[in-house]
PDB file of N, CA and C in Angstrom:
ATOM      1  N   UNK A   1      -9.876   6.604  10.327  1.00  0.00           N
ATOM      2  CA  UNK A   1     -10.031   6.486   8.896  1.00  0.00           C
ATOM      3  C   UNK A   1      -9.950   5.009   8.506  1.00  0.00           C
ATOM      4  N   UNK A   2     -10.777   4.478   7.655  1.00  0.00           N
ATOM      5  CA  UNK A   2     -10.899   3.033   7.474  1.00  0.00           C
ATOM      6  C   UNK A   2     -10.219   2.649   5.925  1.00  0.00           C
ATOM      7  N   UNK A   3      -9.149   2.078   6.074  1.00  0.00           N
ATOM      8  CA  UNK A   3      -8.201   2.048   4.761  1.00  0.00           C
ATOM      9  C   UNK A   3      -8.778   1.185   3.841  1.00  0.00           C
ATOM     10  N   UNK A   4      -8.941   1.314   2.770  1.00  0.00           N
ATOM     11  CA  UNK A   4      -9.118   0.494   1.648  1.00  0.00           C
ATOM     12  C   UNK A   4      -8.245   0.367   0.383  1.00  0.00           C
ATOM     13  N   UNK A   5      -8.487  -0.136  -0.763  1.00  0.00           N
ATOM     14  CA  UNK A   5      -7.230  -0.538  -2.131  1.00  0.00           C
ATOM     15  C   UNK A   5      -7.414   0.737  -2.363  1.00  0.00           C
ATOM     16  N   UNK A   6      -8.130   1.687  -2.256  1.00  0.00           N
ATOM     17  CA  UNK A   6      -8.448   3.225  -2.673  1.00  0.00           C
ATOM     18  C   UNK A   6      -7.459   4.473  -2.011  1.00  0.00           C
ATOM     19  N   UNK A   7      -7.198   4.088  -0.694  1.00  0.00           N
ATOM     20  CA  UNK A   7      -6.192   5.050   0.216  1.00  0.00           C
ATOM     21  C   UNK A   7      -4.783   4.965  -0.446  1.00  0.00           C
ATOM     22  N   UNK A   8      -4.048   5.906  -0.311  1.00  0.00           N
ATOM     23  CA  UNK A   8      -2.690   6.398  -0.797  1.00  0.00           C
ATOM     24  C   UNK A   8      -1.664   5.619   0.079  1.00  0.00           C
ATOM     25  N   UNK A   9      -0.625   5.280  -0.363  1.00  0.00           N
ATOM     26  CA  UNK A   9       0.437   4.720   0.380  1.00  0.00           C
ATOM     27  C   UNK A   9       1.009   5.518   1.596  1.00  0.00           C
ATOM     28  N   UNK A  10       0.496   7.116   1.294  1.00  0.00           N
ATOM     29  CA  UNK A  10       0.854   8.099   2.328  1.00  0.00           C
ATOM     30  C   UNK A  10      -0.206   7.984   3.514  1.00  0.00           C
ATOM     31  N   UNK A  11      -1.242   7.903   3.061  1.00  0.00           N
ATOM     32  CA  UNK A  11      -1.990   7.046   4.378  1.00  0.00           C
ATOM     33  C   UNK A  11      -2.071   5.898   4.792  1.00  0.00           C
ATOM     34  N   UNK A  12      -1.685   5.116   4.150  1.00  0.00           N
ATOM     35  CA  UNK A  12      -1.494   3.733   4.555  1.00  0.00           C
ATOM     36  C   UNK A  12      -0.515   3.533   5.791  1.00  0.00           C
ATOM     37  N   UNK A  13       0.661   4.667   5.797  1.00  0.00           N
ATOM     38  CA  UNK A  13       1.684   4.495   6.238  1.00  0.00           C
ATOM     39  C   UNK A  13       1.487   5.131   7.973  1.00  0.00           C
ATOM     40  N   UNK A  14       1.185   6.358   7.487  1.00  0.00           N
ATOM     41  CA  UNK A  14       0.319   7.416   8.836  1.00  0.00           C
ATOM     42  C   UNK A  14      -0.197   6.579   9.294  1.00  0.00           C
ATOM     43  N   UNK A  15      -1.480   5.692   8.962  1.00  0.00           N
ATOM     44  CA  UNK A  15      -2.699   5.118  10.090  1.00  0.00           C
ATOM     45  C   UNK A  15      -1.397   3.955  10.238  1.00  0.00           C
ATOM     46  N   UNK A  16      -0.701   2.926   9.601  1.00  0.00           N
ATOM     47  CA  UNK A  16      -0.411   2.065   9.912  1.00  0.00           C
ATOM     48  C   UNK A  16       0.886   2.137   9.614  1.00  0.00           C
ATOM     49  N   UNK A  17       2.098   2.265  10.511  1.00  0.00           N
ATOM     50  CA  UNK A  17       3.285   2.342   9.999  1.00  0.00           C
ATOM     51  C   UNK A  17       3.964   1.415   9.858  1.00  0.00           C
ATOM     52  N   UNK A  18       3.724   0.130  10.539  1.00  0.00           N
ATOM     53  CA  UNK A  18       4.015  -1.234  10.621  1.00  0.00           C
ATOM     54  C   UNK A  18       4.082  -2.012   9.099  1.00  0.00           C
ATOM     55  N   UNK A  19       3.162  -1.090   8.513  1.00  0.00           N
ATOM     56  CA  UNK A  19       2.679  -1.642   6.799  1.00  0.00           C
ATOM     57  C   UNK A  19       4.034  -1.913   6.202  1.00  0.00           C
ATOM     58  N   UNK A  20       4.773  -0.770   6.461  1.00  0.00           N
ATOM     59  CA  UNK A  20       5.801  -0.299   6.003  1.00  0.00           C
ATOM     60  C   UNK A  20       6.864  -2.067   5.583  1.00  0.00           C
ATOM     61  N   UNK A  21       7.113  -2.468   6.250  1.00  0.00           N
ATOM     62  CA  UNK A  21       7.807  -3.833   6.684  1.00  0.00           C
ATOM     63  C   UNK A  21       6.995  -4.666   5.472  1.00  0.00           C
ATOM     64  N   UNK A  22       5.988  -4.771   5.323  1.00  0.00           N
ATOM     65  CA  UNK A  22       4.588  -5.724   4.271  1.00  0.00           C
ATOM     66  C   UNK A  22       5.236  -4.992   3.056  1.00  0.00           C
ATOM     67  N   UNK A  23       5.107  -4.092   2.232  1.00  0.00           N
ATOM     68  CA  UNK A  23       5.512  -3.031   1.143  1.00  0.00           C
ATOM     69  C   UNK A  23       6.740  -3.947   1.234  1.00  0.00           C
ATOM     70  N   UNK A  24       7.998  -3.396   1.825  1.00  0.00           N
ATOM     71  CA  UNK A  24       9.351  -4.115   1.396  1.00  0.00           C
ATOM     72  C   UNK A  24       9.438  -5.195   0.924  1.00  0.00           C
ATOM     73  N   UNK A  25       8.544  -6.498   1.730  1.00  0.00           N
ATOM     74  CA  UNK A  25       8.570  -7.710   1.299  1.00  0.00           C
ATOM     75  C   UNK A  25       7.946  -7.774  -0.244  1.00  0.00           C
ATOM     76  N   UNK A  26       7.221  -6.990  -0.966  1.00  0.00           N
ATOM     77  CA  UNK A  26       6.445  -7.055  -1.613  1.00  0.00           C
ATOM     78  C   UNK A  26       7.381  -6.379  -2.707  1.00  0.00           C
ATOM     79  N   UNK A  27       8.622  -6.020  -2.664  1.00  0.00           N
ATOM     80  CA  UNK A  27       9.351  -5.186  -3.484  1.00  0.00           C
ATOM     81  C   UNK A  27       9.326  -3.933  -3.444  1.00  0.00           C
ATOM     82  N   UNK A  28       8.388  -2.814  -2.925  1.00  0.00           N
ATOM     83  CA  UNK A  28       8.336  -1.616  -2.749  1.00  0.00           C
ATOM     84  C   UNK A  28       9.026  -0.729  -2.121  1.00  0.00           C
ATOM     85  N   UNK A  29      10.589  -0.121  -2.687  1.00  0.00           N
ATOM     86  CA  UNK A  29      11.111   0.167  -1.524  1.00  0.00           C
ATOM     87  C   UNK A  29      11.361   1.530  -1.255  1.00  0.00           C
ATOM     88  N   UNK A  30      10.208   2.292  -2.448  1.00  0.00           N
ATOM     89  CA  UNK A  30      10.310   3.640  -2.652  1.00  0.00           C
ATOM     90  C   UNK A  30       9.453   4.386  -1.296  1.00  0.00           C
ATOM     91  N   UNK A  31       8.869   3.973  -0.266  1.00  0.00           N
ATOM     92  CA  UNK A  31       7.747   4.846   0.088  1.00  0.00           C
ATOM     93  C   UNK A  31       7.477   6.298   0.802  1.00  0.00           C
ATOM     94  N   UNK A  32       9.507   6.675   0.443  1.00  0.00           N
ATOM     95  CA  UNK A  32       8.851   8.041   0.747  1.00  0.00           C
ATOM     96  C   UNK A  32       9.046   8.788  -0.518  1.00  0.00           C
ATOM     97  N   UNK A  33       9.095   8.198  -1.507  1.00  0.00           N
ATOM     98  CA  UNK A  33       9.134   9.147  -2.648  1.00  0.00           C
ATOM     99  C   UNK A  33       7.967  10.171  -3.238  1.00  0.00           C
ATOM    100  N   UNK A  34       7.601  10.745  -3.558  1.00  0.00           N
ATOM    101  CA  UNK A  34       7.154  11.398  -4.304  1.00  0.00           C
ATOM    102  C   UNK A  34       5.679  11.300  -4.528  1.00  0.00           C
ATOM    103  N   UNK A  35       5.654   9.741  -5.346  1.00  0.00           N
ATOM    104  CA  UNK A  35       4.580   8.917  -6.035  1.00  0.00           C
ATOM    105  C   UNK A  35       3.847   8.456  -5.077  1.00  0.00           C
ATOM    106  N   UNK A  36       3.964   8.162  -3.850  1.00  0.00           N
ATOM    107  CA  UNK A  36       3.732   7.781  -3.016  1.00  0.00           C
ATOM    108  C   UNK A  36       2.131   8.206  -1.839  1.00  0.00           C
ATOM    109  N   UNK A  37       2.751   9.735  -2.307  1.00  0.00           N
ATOM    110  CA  UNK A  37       1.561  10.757  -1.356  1.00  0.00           C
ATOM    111  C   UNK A  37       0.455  10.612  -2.550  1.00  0.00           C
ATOM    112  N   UNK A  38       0.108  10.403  -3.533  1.00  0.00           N
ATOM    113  CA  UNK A  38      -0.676  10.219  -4.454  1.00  0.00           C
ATOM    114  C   UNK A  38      -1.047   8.818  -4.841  1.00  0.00           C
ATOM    115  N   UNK A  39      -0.156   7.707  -4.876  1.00  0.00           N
ATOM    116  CA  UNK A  39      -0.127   6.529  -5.577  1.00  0.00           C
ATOM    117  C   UNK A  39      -1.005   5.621  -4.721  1.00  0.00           C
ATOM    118  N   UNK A  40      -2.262   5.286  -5.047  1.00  0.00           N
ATOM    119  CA  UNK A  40      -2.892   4.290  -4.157  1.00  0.00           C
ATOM    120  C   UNK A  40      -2.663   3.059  -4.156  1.00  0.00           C
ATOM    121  N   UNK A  41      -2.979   1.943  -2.888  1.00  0.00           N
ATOM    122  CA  UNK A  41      -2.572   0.609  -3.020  1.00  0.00           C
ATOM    123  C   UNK A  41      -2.800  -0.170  -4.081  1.00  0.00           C
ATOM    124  N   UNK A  42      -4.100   0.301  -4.514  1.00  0.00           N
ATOM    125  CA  UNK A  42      -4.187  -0.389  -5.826  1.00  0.00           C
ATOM    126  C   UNK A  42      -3.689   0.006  -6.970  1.00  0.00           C
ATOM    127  N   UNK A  43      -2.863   0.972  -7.425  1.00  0.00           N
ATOM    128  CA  UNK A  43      -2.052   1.487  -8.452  1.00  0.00           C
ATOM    129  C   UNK A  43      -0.600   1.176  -8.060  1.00  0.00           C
ATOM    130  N   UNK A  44      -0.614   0.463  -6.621  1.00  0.00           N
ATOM    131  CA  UNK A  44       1.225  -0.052  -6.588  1.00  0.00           C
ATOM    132  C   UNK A  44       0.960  -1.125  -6.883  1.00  0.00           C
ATOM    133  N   UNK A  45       0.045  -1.855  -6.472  1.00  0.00           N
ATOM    134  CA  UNK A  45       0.218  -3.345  -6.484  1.00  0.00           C
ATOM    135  C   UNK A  45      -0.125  -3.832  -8.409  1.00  0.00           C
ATOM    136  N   UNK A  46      -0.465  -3.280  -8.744  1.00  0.00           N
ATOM    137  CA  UNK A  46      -0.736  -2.930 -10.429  1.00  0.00           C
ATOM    138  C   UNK A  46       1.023  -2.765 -10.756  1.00  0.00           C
ATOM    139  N   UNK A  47       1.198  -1.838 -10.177  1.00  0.00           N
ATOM    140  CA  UNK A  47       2.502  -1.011 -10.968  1.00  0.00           C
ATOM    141  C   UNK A  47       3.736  -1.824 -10.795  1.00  0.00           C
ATOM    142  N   UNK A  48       3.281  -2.751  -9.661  1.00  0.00           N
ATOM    143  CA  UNK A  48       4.964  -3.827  -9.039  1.00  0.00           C
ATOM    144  C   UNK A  48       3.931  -4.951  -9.738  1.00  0.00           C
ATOM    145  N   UNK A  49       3.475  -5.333 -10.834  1.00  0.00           N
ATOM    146  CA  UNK A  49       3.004  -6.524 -10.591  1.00  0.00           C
ATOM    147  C   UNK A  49       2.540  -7.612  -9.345  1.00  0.00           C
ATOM    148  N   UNK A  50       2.193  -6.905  -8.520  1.00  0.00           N
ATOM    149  CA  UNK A  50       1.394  -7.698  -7.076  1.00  0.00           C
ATOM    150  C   UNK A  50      -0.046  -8.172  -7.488  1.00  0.00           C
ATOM    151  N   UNK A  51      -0.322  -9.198  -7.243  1.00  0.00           N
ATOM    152  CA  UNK A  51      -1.794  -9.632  -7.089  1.00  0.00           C
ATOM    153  C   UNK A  51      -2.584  -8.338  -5.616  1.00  0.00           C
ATOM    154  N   UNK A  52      -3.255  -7.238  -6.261  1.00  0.00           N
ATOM    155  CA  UNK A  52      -4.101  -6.981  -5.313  1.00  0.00           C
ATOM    156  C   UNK A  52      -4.425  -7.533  -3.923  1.00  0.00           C
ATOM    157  N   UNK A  53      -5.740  -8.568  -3.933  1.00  0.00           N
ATOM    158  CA  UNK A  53      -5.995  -9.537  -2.555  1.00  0.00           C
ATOM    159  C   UNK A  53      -4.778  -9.706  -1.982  1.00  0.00           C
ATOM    160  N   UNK A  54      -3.639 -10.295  -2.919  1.00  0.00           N
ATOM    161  CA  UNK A  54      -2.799 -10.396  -1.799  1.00  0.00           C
ATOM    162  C   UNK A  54      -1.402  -9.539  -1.094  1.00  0.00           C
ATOM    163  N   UNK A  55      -1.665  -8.598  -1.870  1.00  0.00           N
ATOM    164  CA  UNK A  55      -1.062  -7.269  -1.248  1.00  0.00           C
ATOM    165  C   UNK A  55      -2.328  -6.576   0.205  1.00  0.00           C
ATOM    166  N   UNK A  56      -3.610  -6.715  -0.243  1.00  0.00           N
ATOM    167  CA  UNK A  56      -4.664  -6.276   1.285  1.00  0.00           C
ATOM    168  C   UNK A  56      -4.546  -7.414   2.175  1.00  0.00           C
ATOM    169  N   UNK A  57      -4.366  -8.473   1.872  1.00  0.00           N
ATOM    170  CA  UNK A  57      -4.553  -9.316   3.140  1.00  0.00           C
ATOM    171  C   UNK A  57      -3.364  -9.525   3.628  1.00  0.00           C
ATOM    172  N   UNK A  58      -2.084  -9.004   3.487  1.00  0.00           N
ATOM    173  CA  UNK A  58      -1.232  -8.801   4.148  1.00  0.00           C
ATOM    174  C   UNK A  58      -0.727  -7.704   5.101  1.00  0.00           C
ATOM    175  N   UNK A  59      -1.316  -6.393   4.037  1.00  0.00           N
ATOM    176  CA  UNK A  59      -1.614  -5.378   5.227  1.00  0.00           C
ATOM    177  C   UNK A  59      -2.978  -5.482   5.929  1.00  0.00           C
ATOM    178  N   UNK A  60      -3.949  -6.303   5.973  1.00  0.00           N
ATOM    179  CA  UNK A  60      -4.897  -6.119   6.650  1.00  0.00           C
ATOM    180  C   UNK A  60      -5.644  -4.941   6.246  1.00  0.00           C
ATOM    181  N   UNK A  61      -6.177  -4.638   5.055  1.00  0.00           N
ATOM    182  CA  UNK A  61      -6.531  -3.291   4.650  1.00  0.00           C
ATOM    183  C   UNK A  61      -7.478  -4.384   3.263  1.00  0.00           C
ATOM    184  N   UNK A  62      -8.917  -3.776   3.795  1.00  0.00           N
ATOM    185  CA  UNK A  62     -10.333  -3.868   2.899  1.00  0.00           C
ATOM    186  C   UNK A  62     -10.096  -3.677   1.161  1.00  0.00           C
ATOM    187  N   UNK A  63     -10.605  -4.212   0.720  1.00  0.00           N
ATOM    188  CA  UNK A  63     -10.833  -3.756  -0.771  1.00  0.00           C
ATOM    189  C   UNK A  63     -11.887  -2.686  -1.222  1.00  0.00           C
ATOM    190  N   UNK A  64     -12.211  -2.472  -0.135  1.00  0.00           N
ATOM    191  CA  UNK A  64     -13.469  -1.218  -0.348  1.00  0.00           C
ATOM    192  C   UNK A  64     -14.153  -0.607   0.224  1.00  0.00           C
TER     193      UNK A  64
END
């Protein structure tokens, strides 16, 4: 599966669990909550105030 700002934090995590470590630094320290299996990268990085680009180029994950 090829991740983009569109995939859920619940897949983000499955294909790449390493992500996990990137998220913390970034303030995110909810990721097994709830919001999570639904909440896509681009609706966290919105929701924590993160600049997008540089929430993907840290996980290594496409914008599209």
């Amino acid at each position: 599966m090829a991740l983009t700002a569109d995939s859920t934090i619940a897949e983000l995590l499955r294909e790449k669990p390493e992500s996990a470590q990137v998220l913390f630094r970034f303030g995110m320290g909810c990721l097994g909550c709830a919001i999570a299996n639904n909440e896509t990268i681009r609706e966290a990085a919105q929701a924590h105030g993160i600049p997008l680009e540089e929430m993907l180029s840290a996980l290594g994950v496409a914008e599209a």
